[in-house]
C-alpha atoms as a PDB file:
ATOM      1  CA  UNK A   1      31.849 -12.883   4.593  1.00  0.00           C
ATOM      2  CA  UNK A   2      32.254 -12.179   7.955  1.00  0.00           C
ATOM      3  CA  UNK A   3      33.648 -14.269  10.402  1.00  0.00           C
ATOM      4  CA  UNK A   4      31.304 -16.562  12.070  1.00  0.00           C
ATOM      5  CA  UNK A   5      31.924 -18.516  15.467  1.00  0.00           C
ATOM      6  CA  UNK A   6      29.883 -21.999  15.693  1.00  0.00           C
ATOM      7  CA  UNK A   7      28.352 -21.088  19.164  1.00  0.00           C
ATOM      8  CA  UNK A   8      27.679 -17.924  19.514  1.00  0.00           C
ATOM      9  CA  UNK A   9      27.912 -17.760  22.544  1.00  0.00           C
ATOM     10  CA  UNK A  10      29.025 -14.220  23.196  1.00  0.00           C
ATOM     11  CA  UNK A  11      25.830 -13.003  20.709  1.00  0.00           C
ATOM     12  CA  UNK A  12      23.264 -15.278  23.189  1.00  0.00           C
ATOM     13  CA  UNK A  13      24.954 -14.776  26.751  1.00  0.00           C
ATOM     14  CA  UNK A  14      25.243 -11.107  26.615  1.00  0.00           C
ATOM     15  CA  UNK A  15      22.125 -10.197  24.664  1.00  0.00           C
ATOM     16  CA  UNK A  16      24.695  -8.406  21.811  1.00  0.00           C
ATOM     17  CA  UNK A  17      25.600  -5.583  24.493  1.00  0.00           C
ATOM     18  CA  UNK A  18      29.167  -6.203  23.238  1.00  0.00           C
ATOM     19  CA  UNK A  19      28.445  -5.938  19.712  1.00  0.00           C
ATOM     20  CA  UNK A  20      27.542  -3.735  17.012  1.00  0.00           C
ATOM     21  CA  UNK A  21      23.702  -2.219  16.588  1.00  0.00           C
ATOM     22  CA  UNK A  22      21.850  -2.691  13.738  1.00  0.00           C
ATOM     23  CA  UNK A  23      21.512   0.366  11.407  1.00  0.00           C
ATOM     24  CA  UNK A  24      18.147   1.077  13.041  1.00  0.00           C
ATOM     25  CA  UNK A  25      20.193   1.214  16.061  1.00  0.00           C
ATOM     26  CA  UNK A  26      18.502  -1.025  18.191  1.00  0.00           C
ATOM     27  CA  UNK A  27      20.305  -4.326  19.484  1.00  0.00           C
ATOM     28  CA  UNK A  28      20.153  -7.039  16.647  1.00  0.00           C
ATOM     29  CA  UNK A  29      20.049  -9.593  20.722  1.00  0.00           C
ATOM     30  CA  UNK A  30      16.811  -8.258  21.867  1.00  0.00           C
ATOM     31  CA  UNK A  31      14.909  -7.686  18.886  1.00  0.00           C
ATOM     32  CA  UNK A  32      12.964 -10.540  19.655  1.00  0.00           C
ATOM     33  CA  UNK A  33      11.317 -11.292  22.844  1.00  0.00           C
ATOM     34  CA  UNK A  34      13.229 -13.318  24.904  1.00  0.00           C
ATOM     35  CA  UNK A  35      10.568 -15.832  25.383  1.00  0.00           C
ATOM     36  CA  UNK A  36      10.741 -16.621  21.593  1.00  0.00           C
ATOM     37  CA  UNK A  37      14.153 -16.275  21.952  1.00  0.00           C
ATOM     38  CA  UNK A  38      14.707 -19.274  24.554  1.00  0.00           C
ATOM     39  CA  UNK A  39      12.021 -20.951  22.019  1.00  0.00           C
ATOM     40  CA  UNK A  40      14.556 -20.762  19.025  1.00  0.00           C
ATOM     41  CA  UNK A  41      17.404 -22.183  20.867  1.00  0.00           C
ATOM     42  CA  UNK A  42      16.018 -24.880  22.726  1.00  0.00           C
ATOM     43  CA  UNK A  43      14.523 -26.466  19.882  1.00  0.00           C
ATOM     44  CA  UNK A  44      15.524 -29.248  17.491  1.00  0.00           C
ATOM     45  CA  UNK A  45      15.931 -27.371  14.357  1.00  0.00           C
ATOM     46  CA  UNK A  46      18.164 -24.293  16.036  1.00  0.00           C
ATOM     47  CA  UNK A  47      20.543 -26.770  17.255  1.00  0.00           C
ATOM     48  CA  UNK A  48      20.455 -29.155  13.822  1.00  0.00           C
ATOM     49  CA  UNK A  49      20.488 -26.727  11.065  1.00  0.00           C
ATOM     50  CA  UNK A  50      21.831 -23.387  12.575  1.00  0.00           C
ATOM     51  CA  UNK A  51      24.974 -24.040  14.019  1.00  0.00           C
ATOM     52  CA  UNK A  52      27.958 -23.002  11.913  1.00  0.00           C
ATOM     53  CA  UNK A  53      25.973 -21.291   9.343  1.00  0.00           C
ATOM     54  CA  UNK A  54      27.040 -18.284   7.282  1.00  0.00           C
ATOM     55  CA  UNK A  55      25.261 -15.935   4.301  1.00  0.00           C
ATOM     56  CA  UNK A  56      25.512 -18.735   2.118  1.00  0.00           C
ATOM     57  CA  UNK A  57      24.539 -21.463   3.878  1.00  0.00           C
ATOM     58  CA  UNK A  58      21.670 -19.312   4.372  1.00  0.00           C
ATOM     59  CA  UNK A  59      20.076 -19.941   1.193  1.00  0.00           C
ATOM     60  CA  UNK A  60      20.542 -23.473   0.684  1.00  0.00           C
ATOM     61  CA  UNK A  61      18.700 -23.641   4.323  1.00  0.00           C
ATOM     62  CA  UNK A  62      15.871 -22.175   3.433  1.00  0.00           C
ATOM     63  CA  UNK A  63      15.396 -23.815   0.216  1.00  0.00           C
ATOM     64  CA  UNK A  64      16.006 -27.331   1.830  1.00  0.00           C
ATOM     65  CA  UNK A  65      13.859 -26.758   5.202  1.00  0.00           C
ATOM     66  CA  UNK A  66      11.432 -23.757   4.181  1.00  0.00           C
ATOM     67  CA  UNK A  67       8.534 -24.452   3.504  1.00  0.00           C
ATOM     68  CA  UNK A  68       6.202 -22.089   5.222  1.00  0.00           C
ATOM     69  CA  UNK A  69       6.372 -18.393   6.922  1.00  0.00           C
ATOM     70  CA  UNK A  70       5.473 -17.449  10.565  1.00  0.00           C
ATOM     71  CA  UNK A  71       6.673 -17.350  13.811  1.00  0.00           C
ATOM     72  CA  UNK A  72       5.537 -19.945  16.796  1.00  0.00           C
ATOM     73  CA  UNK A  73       2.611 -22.346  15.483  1.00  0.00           C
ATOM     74  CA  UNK A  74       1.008 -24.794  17.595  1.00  0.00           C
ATOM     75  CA  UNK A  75      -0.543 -25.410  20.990  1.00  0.00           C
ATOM     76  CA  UNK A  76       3.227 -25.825  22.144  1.00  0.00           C
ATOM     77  CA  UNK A  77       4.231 -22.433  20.066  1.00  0.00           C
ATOM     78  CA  UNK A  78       7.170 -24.185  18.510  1.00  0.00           C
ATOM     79  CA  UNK A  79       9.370 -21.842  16.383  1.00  0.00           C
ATOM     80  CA  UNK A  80       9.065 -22.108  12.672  1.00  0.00           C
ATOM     81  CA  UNK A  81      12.344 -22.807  10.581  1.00  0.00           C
ATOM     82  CA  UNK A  82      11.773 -19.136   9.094  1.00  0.00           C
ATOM     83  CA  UNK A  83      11.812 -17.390  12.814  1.00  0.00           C
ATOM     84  CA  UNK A  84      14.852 -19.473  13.194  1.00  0.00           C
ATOM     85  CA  UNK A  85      16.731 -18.513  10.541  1.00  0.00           C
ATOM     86  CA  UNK A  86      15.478 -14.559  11.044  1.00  0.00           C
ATOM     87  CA  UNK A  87      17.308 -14.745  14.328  1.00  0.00           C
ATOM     88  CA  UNK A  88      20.120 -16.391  12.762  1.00  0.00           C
ATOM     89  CA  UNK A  89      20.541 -13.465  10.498  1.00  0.00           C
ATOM     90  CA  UNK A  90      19.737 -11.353  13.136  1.00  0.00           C
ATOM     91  CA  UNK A  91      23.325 -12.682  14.284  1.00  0.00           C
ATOM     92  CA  UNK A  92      25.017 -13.174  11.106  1.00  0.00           C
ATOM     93  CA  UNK A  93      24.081  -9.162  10.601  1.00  0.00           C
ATOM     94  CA  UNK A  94      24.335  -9.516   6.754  1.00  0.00           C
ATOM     95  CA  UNK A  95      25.497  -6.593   4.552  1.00  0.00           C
ATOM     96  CA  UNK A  96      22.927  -4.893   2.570  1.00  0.00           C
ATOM     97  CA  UNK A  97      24.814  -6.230  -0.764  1.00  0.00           C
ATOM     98  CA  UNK A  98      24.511  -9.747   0.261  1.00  0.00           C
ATOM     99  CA  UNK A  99      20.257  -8.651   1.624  1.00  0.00           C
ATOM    100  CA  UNK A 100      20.059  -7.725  -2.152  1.00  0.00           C
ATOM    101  CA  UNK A 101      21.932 -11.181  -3.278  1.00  0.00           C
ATOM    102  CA  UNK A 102      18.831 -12.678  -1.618  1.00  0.00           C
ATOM    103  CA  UNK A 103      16.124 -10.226  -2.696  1.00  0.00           C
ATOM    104  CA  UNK A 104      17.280 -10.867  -6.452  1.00  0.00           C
ATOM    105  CA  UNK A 105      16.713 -14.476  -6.336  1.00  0.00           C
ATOM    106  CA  UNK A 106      13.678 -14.992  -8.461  1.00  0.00           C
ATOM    107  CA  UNK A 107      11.635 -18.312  -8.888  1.00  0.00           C
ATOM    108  CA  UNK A 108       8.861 -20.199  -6.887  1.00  0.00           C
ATOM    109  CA  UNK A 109      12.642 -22.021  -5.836  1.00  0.00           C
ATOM    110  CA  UNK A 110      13.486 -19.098  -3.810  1.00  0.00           C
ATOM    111  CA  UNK A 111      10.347 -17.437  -3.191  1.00  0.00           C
ATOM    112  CA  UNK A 112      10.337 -17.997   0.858  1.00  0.00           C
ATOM    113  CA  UNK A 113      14.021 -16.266   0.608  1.00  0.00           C
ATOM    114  CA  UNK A 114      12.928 -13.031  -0.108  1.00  0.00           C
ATOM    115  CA  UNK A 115      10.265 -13.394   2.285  1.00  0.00           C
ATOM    116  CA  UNK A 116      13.160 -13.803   5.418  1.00  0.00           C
ATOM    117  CA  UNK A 117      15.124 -11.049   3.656  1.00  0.00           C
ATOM    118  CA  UNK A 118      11.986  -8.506   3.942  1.00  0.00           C
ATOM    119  CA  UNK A 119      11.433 -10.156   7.165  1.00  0.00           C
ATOM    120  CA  UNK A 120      15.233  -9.403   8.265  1.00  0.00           C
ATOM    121  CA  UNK A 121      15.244  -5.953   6.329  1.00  0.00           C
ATOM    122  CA  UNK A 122      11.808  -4.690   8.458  1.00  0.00           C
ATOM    123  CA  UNK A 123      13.987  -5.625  11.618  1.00  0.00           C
ATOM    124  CA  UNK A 124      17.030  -3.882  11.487  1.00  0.00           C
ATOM    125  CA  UNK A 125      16.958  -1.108   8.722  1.00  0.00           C
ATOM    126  CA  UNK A 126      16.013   2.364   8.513  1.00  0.00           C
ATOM    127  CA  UNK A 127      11.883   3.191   8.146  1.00  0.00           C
ATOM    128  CA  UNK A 128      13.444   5.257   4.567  1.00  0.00           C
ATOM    129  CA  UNK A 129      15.411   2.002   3.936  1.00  0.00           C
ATOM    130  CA  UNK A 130      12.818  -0.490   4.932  1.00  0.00           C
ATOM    131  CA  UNK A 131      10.299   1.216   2.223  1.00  0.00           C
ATOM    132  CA  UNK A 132      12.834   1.537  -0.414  1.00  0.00           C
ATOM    133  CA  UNK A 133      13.938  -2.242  -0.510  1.00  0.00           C
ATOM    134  CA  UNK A 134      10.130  -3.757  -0.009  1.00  0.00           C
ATOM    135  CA  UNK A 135       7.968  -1.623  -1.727  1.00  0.00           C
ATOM    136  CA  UNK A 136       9.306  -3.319  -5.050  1.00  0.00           C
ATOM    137  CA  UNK A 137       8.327  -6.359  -4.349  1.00  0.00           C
ATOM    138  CA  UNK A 138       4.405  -5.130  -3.494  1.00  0.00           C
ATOM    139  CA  UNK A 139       3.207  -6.457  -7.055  1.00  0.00           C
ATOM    140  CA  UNK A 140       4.736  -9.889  -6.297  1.00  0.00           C
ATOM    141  CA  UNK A 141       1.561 -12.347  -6.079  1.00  0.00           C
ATOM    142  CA  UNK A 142       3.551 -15.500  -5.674  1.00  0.00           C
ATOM    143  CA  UNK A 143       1.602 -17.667  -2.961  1.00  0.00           C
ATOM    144  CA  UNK A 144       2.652 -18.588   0.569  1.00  0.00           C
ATOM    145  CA  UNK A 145       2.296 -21.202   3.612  1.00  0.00           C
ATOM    146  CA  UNK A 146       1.800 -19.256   6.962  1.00  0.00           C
ATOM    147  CA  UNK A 147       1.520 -21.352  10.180  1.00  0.00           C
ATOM    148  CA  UNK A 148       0.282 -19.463  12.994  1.00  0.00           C
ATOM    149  CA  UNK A 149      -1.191 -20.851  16.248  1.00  0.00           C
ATOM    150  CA  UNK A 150      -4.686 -22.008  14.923  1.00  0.00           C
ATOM    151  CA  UNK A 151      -3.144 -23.791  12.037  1.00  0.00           C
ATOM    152  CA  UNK A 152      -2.018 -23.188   8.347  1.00  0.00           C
ATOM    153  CA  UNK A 153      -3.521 -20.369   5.905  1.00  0.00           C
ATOM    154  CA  UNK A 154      -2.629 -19.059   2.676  1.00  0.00           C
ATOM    155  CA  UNK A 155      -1.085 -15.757   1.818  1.00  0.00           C
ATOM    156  CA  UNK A 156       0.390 -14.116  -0.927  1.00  0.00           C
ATOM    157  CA  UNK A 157       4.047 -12.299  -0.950  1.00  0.00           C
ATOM    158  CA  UNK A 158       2.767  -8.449  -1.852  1.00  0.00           C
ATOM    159  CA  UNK A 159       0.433  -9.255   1.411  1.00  0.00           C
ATOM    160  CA  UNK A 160       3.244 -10.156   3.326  1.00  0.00           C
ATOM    161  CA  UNK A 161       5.386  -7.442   2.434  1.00  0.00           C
ATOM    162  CA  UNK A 162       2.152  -4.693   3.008  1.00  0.00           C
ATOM    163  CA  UNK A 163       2.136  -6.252   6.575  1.00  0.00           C
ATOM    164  CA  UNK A 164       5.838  -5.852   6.848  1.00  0.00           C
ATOM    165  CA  UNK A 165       5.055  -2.091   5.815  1.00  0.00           C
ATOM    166  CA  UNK A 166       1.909  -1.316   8.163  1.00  0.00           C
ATOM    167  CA  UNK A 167       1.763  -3.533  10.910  1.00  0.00           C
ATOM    168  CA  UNK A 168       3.899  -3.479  14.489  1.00  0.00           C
ATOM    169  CA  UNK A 169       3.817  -7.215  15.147  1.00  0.00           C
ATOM    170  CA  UNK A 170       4.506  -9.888  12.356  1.00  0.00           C
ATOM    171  CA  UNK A 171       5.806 -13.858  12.720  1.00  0.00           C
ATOM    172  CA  UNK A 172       5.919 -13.554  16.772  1.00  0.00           C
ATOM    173  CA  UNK A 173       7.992 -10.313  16.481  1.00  0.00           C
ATOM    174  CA  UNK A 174       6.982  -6.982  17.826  1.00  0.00           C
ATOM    175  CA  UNK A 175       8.724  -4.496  15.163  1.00  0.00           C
ATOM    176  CA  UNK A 176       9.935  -0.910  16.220  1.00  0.00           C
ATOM    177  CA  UNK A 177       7.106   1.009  14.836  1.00  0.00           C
ATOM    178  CA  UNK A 178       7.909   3.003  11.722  1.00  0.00           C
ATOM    179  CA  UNK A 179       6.620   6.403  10.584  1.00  0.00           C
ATOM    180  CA  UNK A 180       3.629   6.484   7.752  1.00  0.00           C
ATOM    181  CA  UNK A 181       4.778   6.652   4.120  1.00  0.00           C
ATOM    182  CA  UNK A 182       2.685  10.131   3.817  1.00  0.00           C
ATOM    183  CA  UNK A 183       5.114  11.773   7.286  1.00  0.00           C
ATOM    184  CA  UNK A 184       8.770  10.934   4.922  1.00  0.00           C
ATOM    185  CA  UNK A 185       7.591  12.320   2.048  1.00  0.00           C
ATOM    186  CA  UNK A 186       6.128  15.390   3.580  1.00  0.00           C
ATOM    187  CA  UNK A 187       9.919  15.332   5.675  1.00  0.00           C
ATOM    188  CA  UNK A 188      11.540  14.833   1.716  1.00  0.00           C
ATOM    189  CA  UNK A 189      12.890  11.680   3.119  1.00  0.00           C
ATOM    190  CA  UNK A 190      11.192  10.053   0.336  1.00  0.00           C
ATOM    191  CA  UNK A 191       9.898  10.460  -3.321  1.00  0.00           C
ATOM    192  CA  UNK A 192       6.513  10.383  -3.728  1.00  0.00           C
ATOM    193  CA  UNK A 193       5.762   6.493  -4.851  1.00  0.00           C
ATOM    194  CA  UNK A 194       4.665   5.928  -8.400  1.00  0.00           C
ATOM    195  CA  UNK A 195       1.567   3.694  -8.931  1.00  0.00           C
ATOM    196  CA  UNK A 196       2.037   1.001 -11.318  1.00  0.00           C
ATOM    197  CA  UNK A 197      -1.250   2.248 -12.800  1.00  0.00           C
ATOM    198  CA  UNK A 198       0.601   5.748 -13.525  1.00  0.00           C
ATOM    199  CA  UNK A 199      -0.739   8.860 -11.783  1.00  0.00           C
ATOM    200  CA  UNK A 200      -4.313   8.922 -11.444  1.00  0.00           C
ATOM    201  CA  UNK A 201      -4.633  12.401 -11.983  1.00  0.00           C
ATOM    202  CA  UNK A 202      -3.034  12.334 -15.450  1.00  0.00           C
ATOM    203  CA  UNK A 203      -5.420   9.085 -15.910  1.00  0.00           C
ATOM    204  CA  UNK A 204      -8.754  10.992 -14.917  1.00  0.00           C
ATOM    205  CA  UNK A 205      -7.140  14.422 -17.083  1.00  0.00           C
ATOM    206  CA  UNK A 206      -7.141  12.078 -19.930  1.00  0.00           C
ATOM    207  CA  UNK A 207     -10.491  10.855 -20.372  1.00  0.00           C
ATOM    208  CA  UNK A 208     -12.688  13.180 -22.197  1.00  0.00           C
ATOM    209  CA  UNK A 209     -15.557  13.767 -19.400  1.00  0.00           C
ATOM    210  CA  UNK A 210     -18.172  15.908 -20.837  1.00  0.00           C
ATOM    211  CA  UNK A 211     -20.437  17.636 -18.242  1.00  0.00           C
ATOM    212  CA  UNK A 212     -24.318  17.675 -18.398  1.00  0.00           C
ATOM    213  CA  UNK A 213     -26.539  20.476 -18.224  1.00  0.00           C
ATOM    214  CA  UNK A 214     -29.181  19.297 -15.429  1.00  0.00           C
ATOM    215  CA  UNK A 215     -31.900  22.188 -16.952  1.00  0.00           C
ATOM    216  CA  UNK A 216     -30.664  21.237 -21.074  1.00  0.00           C
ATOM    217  CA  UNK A 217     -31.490  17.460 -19.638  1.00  0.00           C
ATOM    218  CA  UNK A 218     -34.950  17.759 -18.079  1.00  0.00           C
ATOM    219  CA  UNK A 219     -36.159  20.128 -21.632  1.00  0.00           C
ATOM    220  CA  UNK A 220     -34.526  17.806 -23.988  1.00  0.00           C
ATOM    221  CA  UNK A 221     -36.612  15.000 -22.114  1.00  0.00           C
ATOM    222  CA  UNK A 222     -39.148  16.871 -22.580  1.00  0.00           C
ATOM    223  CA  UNK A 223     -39.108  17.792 -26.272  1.00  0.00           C
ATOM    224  CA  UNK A 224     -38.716  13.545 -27.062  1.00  0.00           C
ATOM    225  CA  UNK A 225     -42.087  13.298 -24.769  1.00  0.00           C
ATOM    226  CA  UNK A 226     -43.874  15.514 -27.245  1.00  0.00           C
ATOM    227  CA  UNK A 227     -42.115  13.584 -30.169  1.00  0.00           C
ATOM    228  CA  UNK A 228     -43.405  10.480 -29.106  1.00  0.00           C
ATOM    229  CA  UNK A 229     -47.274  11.635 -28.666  1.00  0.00           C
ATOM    230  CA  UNK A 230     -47.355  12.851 -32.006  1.00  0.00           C
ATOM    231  CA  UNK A 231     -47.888  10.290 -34.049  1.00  0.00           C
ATOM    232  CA  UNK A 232     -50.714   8.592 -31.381  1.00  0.00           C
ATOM    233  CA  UNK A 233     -52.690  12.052 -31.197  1.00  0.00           C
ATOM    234  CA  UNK A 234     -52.227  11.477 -35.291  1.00  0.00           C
ATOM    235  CA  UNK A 235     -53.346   7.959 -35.583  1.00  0.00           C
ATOM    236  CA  UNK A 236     -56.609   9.600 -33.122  1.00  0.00           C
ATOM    237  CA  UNK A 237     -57.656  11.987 -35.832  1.00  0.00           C
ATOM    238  CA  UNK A 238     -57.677   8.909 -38.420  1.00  0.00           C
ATOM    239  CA  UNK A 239     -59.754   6.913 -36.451  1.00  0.00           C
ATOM    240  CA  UNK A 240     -62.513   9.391 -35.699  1.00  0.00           C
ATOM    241  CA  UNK A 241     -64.443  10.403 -38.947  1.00  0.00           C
ATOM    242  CA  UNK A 242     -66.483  13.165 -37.215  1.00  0.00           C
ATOM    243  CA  UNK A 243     -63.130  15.217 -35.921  1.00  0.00           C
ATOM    244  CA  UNK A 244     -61.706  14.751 -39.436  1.00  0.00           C
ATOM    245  CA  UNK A 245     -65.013  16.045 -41.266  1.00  0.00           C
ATOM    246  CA  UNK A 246     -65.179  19.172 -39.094  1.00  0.00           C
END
């Protein structure tokens, strides 16, 4: 673990210019907007739960006091407990071995965990990175709480993680934007992602489509037209004693 000081005040009075970037390379300080920022430290929960936390104090915090994602909800825009503790890990600047610690955590128990850790992860990784820890977690359907300014919806974790992947603002925080999927694998950055249906291709290859004749169509139409008129021209000649005697 690395070593934590109570205040923080060096982190909060010079904005992080004296301390390291994140591996994206932006300042871990100013990824958030200031205004949120003064938000987050001004309010009740900051100064109750987030003082003197480290890695693994995070978890039992969110377990305890988690109970919904977002950023600022409310006509007063107060910070949620998860945009607190995002900007307390924005601090803390946990390893990616301890970012998998919390990833790993499975259960509806922990479920709002991973949600901060792709939340964190968006923030301050690598585009290549970013894609390689969250896509996993795209077929997780586990529901979530999101309080936003007009009031509470429901969501589901693969939808949060596909707005983590695709959008440039998420929870009140305007995120560096990130090159398309399509542009890294073109660049070799990344492997081509695997469907969990398999590869269509092989899936359409597979199926034994047999093509129609359009002209072989419209004549054997035709031939079970005559078929069927047949037996009423038949039933005709019964009926009608003069066409039968001549």
């Amino acid at each position: 673990m690395a070593n934590h000081r109570a205040d923080e005040k060096r982190f909060l009075d010079d904005r992080g210019n004296s301390g390291p970037l994140a591996p994206n390379g932006l300042n871990p300080a100013t990824i958030m907007e200031k205004p949120v920022v003064d938000r987050i430290i001004d309010c009740y929960f900051w100064k109750d739960q987030c003082f003197g936390v480290n890695e693994a104090d995070i978890v039992s915090r969110v377990v305890d006091q988690v109970h919904f994602i977002g950023g600022t909800y409310g006509d007063s825009q107060k910070p949620s407990p998860f945009l607190c503790l995002a900007f307390k890990l924005l601090q803390l600047a946990p390893s990616d071995d301890i970012l998998r610690e919390y990833l790993d955590f499975g259960g509806e128990k922990f479920k709002y965990l991973r949600a901060l850790a792709c939340f964190y992860i968006r923030m301050t990784r690598q585009a290549k990175d970013v894609y390689r820890f969250l896509e996993p977690f795209l077929p997780d359907s586990r529901k979530l709480k999101q309080k936003r300014r007009t009031g509470t919806t429901l969501t589901y974790m693969d939808q949060f993680v596909d707005d983590l992947l695709t959008k440039d603002r998420v929870c009140a925080t305007t995120l560096y934007k990130m090159p398309k999927r399509e542009i890294l694998e073109d660049l070799e950055v990344l492997e081509p992602r695997v469907s969990a249906l398999g590869d269509i291709e092989d899936l359409l290859d597979g199926e034994d489509v047999q093509e129609v004749d359009p002209d072989a169509a419209r004549e054997d139409d035709s031939d079970v037209e005559m078929s069927n008129r047949e037996p009423a021209d038949e039933r005709e000649d019964e009926r009608s004693p003069e066409r039968a005697s001549s």
